[in-house]
PDB file of N, CA and C in Angstrom:
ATOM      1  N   UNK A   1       0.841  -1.175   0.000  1.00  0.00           N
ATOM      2  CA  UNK A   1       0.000   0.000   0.000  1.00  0.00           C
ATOM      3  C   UNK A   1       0.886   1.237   0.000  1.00  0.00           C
ATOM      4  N   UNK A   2       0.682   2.395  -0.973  1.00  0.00           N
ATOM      5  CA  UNK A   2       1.138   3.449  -1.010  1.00  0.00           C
ATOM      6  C   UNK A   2       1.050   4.184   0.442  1.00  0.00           C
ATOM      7  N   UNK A   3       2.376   4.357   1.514  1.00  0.00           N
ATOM      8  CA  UNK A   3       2.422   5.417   2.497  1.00  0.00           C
ATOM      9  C   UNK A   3       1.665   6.551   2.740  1.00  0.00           C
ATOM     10  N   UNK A   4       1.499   7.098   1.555  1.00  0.00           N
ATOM     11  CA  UNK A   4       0.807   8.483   1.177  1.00  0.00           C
ATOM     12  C   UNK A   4      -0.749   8.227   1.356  1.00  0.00           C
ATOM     13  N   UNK A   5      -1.445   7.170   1.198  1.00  0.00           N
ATOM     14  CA  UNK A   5      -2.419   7.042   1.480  1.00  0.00           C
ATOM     15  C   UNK A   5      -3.208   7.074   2.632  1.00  0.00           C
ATOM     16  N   UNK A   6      -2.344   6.580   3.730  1.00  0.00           N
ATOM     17  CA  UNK A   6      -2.317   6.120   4.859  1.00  0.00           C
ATOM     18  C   UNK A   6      -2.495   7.394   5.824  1.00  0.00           C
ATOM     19  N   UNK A   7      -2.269   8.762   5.047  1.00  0.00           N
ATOM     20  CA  UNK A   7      -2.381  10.001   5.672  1.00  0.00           C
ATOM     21  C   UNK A   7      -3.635  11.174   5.039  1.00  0.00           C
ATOM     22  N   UNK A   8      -4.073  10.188   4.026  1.00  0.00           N
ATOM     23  CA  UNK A   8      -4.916  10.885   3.685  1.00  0.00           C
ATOM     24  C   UNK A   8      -6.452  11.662   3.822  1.00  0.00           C
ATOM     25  N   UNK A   9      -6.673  13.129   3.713  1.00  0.00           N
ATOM     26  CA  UNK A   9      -7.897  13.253   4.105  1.00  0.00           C
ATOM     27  C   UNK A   9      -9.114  12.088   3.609  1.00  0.00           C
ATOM     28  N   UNK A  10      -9.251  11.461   3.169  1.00  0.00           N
ATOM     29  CA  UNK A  10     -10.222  10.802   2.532  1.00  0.00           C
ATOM     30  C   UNK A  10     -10.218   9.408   3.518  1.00  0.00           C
ATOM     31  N   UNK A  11      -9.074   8.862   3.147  1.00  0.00           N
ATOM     32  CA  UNK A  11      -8.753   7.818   4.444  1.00  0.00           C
ATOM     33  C   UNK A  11      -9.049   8.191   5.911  1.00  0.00           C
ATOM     34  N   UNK A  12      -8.782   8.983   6.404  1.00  0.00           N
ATOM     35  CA  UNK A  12      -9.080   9.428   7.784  1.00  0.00           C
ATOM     36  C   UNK A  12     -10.356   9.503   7.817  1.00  0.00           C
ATOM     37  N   UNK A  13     -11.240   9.909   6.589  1.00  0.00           N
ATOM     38  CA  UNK A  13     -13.310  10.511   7.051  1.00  0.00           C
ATOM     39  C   UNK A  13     -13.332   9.251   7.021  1.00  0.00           C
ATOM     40  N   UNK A  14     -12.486   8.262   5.630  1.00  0.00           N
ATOM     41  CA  UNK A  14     -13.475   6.905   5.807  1.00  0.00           C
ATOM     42  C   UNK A  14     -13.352   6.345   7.179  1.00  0.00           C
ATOM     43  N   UNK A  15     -11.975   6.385   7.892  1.00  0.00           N
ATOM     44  CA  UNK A  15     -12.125   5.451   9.458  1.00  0.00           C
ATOM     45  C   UNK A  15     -12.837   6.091  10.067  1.00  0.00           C
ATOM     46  N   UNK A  16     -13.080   7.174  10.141  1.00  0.00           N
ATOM     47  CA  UNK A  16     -14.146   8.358  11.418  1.00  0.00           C
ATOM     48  C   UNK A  16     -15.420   7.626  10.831  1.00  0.00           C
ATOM     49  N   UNK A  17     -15.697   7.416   9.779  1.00  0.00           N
ATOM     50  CA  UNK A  17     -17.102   7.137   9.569  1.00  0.00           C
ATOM     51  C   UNK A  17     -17.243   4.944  10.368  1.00  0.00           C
ATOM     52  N   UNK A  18     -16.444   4.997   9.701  1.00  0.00           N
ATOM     53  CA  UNK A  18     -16.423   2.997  10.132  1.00  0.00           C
ATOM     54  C   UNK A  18     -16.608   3.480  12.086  1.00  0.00           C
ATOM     55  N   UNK A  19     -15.859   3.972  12.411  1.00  0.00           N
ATOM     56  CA  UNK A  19     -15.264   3.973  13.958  1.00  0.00           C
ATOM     57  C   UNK A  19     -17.028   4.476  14.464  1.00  0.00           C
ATOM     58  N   UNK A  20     -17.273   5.306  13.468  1.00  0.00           N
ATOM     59  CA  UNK A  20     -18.816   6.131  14.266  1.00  0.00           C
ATOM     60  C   UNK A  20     -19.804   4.635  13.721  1.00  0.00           C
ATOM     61  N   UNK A  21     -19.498   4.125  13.058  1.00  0.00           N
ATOM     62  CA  UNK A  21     -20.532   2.837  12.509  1.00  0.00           C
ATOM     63  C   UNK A  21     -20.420   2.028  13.890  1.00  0.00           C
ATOM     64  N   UNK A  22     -18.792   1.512  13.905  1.00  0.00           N
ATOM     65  CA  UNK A  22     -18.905   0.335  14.861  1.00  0.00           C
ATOM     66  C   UNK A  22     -19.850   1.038  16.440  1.00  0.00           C
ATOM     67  N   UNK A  23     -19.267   2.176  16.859  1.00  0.00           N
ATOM     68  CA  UNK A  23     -20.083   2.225  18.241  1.00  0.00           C
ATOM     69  C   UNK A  23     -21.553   2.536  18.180  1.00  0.00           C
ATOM     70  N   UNK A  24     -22.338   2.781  17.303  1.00  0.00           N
ATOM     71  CA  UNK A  24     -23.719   2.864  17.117  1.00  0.00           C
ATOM     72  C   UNK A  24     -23.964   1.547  17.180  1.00  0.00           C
ATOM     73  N   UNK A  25     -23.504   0.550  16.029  1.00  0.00           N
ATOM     74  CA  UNK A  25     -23.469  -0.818  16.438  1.00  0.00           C
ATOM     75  C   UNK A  25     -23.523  -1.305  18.218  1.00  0.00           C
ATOM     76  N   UNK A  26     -22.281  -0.764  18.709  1.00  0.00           N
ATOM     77  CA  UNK A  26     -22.036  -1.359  19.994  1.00  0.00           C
ATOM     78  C   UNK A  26     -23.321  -0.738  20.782  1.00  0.00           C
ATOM     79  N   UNK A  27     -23.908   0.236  20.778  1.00  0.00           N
ATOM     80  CA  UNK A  27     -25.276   0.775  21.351  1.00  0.00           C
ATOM     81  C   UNK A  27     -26.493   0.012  20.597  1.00  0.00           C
ATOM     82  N   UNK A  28     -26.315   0.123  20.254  1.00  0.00           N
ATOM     83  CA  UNK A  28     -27.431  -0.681  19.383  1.00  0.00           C
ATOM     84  C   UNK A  28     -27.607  -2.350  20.247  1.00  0.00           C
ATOM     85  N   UNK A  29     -26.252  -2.968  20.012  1.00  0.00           N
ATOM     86  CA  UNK A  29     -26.211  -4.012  21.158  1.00  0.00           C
ATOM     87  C   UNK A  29     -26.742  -4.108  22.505  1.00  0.00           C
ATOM     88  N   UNK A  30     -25.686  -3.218  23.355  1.00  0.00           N
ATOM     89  CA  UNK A  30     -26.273  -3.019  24.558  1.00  0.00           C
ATOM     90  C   UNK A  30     -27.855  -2.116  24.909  1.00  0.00           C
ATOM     91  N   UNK A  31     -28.124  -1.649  24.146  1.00  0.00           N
ATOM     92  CA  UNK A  31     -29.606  -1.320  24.476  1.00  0.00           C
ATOM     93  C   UNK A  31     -30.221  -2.445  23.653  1.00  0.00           C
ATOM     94  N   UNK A  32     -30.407  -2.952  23.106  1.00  0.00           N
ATOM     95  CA  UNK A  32     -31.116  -4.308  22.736  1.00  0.00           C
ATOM     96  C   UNK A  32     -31.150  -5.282  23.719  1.00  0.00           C
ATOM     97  N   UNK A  33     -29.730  -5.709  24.804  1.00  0.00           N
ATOM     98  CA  UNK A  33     -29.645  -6.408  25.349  1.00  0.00           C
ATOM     99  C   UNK A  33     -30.336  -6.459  26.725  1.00  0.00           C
ATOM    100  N   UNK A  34     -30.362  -4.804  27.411  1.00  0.00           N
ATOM    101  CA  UNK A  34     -30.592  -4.116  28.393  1.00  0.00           C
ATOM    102  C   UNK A  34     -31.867  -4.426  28.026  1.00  0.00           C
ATOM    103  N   UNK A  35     -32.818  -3.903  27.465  1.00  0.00           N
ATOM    104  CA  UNK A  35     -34.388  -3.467  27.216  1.00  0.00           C
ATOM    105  C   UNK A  35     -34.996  -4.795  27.145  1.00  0.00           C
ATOM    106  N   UNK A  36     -34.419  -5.986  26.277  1.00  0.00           N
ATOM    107  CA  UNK A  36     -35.030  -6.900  26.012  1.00  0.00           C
ATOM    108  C   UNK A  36     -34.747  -7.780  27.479  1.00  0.00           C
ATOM    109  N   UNK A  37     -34.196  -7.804  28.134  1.00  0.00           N
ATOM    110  CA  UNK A  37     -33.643  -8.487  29.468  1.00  0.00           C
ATOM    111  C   UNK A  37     -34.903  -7.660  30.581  1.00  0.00           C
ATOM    112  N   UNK A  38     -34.868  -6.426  30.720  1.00  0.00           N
ATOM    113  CA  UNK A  38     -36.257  -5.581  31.142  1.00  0.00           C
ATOM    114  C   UNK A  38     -37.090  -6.284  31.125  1.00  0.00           C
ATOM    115  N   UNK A  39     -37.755  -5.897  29.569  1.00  0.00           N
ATOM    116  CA  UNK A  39     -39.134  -5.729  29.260  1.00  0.00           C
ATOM    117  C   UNK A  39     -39.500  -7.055  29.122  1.00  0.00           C
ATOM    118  N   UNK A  40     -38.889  -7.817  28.355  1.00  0.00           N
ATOM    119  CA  UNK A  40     -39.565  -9.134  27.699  1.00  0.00           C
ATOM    120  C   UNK A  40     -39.186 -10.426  28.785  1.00  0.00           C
ATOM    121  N   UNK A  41     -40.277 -10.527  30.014  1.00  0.00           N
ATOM    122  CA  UNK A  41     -40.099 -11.116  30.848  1.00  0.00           C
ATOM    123  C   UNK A  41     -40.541 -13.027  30.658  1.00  0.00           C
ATOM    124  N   UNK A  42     -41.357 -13.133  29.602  1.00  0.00           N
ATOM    125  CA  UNK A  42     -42.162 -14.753  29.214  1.00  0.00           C
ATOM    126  C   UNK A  42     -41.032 -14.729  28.170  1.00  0.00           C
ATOM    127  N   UNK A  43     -41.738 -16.117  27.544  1.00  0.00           N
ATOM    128  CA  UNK A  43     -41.251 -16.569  26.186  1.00  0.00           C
ATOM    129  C   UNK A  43     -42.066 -15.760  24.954  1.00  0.00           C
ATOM    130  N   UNK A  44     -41.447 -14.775  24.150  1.00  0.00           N
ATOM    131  CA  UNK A  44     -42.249 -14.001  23.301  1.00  0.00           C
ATOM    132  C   UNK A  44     -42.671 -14.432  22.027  1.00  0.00           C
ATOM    133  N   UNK A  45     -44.227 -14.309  21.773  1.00  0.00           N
ATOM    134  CA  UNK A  45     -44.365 -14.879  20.885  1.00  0.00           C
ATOM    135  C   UNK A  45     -44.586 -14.082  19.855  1.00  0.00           C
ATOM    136  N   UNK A  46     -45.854 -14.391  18.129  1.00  0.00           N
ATOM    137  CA  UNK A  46     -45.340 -13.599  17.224  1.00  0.00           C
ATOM    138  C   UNK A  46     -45.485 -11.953  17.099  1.00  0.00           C
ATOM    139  N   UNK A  47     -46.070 -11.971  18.377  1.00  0.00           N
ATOM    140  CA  UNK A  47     -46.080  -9.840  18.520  1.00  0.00           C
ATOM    141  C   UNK A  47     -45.937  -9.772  19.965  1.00  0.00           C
ATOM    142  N   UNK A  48     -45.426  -8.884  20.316  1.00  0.00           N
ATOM    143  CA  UNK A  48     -45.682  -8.030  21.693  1.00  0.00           C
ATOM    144  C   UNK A  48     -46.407  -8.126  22.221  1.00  0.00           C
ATOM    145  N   UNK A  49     -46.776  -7.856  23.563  1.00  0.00           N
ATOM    146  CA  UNK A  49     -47.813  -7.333  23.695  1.00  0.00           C
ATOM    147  C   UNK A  49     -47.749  -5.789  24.262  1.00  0.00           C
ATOM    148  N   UNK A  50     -48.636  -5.565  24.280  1.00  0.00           N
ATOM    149  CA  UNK A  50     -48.622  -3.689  24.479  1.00  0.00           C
ATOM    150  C   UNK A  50     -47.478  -3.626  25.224  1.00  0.00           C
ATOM    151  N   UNK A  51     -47.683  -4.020  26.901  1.00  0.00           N
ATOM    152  CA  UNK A  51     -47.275  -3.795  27.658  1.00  0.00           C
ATOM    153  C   UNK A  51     -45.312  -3.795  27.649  1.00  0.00           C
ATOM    154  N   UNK A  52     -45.167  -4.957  26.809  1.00  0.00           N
ATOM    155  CA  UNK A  52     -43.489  -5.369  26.512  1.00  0.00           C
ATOM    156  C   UNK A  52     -43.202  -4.075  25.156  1.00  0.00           C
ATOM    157  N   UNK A  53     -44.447  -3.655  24.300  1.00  0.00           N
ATOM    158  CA  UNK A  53     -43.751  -2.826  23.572  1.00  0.00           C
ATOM    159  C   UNK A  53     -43.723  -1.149  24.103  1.00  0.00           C
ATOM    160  N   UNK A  54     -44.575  -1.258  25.158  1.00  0.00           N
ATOM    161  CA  UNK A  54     -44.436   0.427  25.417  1.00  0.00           C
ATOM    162  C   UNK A  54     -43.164   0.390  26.683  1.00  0.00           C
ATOM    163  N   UNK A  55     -42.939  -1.158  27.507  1.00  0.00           N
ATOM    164  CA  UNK A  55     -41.152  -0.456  27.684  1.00  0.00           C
ATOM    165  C   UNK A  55     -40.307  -0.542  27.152  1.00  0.00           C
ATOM    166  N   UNK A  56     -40.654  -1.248  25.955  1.00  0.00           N
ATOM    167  CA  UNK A  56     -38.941  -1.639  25.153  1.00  0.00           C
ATOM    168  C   UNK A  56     -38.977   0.176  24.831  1.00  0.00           C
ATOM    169  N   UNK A  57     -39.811   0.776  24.327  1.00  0.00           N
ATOM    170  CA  UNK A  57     -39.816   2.040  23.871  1.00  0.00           C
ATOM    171  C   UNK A  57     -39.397   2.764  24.561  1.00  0.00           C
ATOM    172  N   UNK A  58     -39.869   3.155  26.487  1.00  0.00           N
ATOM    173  CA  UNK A  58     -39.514   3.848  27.075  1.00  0.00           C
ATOM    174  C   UNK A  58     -38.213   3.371  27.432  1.00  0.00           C
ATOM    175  N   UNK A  59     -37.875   1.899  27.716  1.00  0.00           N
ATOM    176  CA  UNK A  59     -36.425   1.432  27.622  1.00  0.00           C
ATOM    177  C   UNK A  59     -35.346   2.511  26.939  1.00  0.00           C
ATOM    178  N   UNK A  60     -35.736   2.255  25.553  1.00  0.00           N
ATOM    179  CA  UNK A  60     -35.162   2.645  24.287  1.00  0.00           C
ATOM    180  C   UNK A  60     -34.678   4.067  24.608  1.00  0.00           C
ATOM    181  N   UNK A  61     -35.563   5.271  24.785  1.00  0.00           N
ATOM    182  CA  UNK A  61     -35.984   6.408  25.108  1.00  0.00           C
ATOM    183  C   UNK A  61     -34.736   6.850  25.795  1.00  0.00           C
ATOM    184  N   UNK A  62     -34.946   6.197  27.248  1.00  0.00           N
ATOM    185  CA  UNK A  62     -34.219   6.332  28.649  1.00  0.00           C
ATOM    186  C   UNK A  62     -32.731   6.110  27.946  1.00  0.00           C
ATOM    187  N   UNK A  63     -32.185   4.746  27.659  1.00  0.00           N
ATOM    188  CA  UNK A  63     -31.083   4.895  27.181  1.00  0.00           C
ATOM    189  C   UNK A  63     -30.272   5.733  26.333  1.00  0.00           C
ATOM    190  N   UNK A  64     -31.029   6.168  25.428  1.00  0.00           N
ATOM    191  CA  UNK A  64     -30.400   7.190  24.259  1.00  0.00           C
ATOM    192  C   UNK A  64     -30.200   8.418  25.143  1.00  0.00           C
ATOM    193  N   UNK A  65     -31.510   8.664  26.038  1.00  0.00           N
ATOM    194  CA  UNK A  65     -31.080   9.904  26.380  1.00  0.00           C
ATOM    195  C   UNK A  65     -29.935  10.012  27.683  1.00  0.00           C
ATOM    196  N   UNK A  66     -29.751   8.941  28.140  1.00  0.00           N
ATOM    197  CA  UNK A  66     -28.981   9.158  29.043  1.00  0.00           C
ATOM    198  C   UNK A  66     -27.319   8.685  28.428  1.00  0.00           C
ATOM    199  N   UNK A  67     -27.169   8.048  27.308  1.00  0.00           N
ATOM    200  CA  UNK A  67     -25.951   8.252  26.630  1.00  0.00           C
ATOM    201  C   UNK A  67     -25.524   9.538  25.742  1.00  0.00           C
ATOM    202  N   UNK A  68     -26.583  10.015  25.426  1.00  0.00           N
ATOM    203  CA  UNK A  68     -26.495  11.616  24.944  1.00  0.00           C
ATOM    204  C   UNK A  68     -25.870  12.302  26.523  1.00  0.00           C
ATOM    205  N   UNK A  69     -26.606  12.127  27.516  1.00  0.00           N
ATOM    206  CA  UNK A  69     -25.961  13.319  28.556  1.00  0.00           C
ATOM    207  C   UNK A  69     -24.726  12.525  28.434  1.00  0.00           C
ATOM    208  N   UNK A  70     -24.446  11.569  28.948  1.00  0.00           N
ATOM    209  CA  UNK A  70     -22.864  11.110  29.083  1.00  0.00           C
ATOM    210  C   UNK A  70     -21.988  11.926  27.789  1.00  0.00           C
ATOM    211  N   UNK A  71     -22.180  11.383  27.136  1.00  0.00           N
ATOM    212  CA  UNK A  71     -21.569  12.144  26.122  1.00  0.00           C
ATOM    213  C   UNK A  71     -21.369  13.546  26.315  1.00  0.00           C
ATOM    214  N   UNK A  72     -22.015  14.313  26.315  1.00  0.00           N
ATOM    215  CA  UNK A  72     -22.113  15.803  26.445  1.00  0.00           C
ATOM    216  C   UNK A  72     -21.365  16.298  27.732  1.00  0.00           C
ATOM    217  N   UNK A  73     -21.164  15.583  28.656  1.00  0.00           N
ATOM    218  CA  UNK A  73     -20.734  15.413  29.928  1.00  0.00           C
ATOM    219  C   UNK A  73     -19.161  15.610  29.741  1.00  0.00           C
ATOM    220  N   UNK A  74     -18.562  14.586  29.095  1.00  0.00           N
ATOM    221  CA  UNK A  74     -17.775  14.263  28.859  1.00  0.00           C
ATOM    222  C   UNK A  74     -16.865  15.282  27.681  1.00  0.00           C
ATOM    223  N   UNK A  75     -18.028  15.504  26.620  1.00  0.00           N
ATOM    224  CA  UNK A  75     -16.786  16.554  26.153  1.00  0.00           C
ATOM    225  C   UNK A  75     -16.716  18.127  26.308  1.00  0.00           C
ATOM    226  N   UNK A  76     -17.301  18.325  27.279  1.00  0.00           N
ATOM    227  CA  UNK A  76     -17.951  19.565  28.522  1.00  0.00           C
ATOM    228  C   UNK A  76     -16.559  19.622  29.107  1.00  0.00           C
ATOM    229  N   UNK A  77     -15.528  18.309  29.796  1.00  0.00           N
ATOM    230  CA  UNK A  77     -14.640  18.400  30.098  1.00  0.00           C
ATOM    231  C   UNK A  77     -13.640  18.605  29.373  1.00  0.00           C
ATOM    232  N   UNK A  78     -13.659  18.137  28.062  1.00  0.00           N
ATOM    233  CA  UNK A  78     -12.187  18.439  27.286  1.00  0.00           C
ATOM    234  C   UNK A  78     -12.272  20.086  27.198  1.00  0.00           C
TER     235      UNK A  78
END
């Protein structure tokens, strides 16, 4: 592989973009894992029922927003 590449603006957005892929991924995980461990207390069958889909939602909700404050938290300090 050409050296020169390896410094390039184009190369660098593409890893910022992969790097911002993988941790949405990794949230995506752990709030799937979190909410569904919550909410979905039986063996689920082919729909929801209300009750498992209005906390996976507020689940859902709660998490985003409280990884948004972390976040914001955090680069508040830098």
């Amino acid at each position: 592989m050409d050296p020169s590449l390896l410094n390039s603006t184009e190369l660098q957005g593409f890893l910022n973009q992969e790097k911002e892929k993988a941790m949405v991924n990794e949230m995506v995980a752990k709030l799937t894992s979190a909410c569904w461990d919550k909410c979905i207390t039986g063996t689920p069958g082919s729909k929801f029922s209300s009750s498992e889909s209005s906390c996976l939602s507020h689940c859902a909700q709660r998490y985003m927003d409280m990884s948004l404050m972390i976040m914001k938290r955090f680069q508040s300090m830098q």
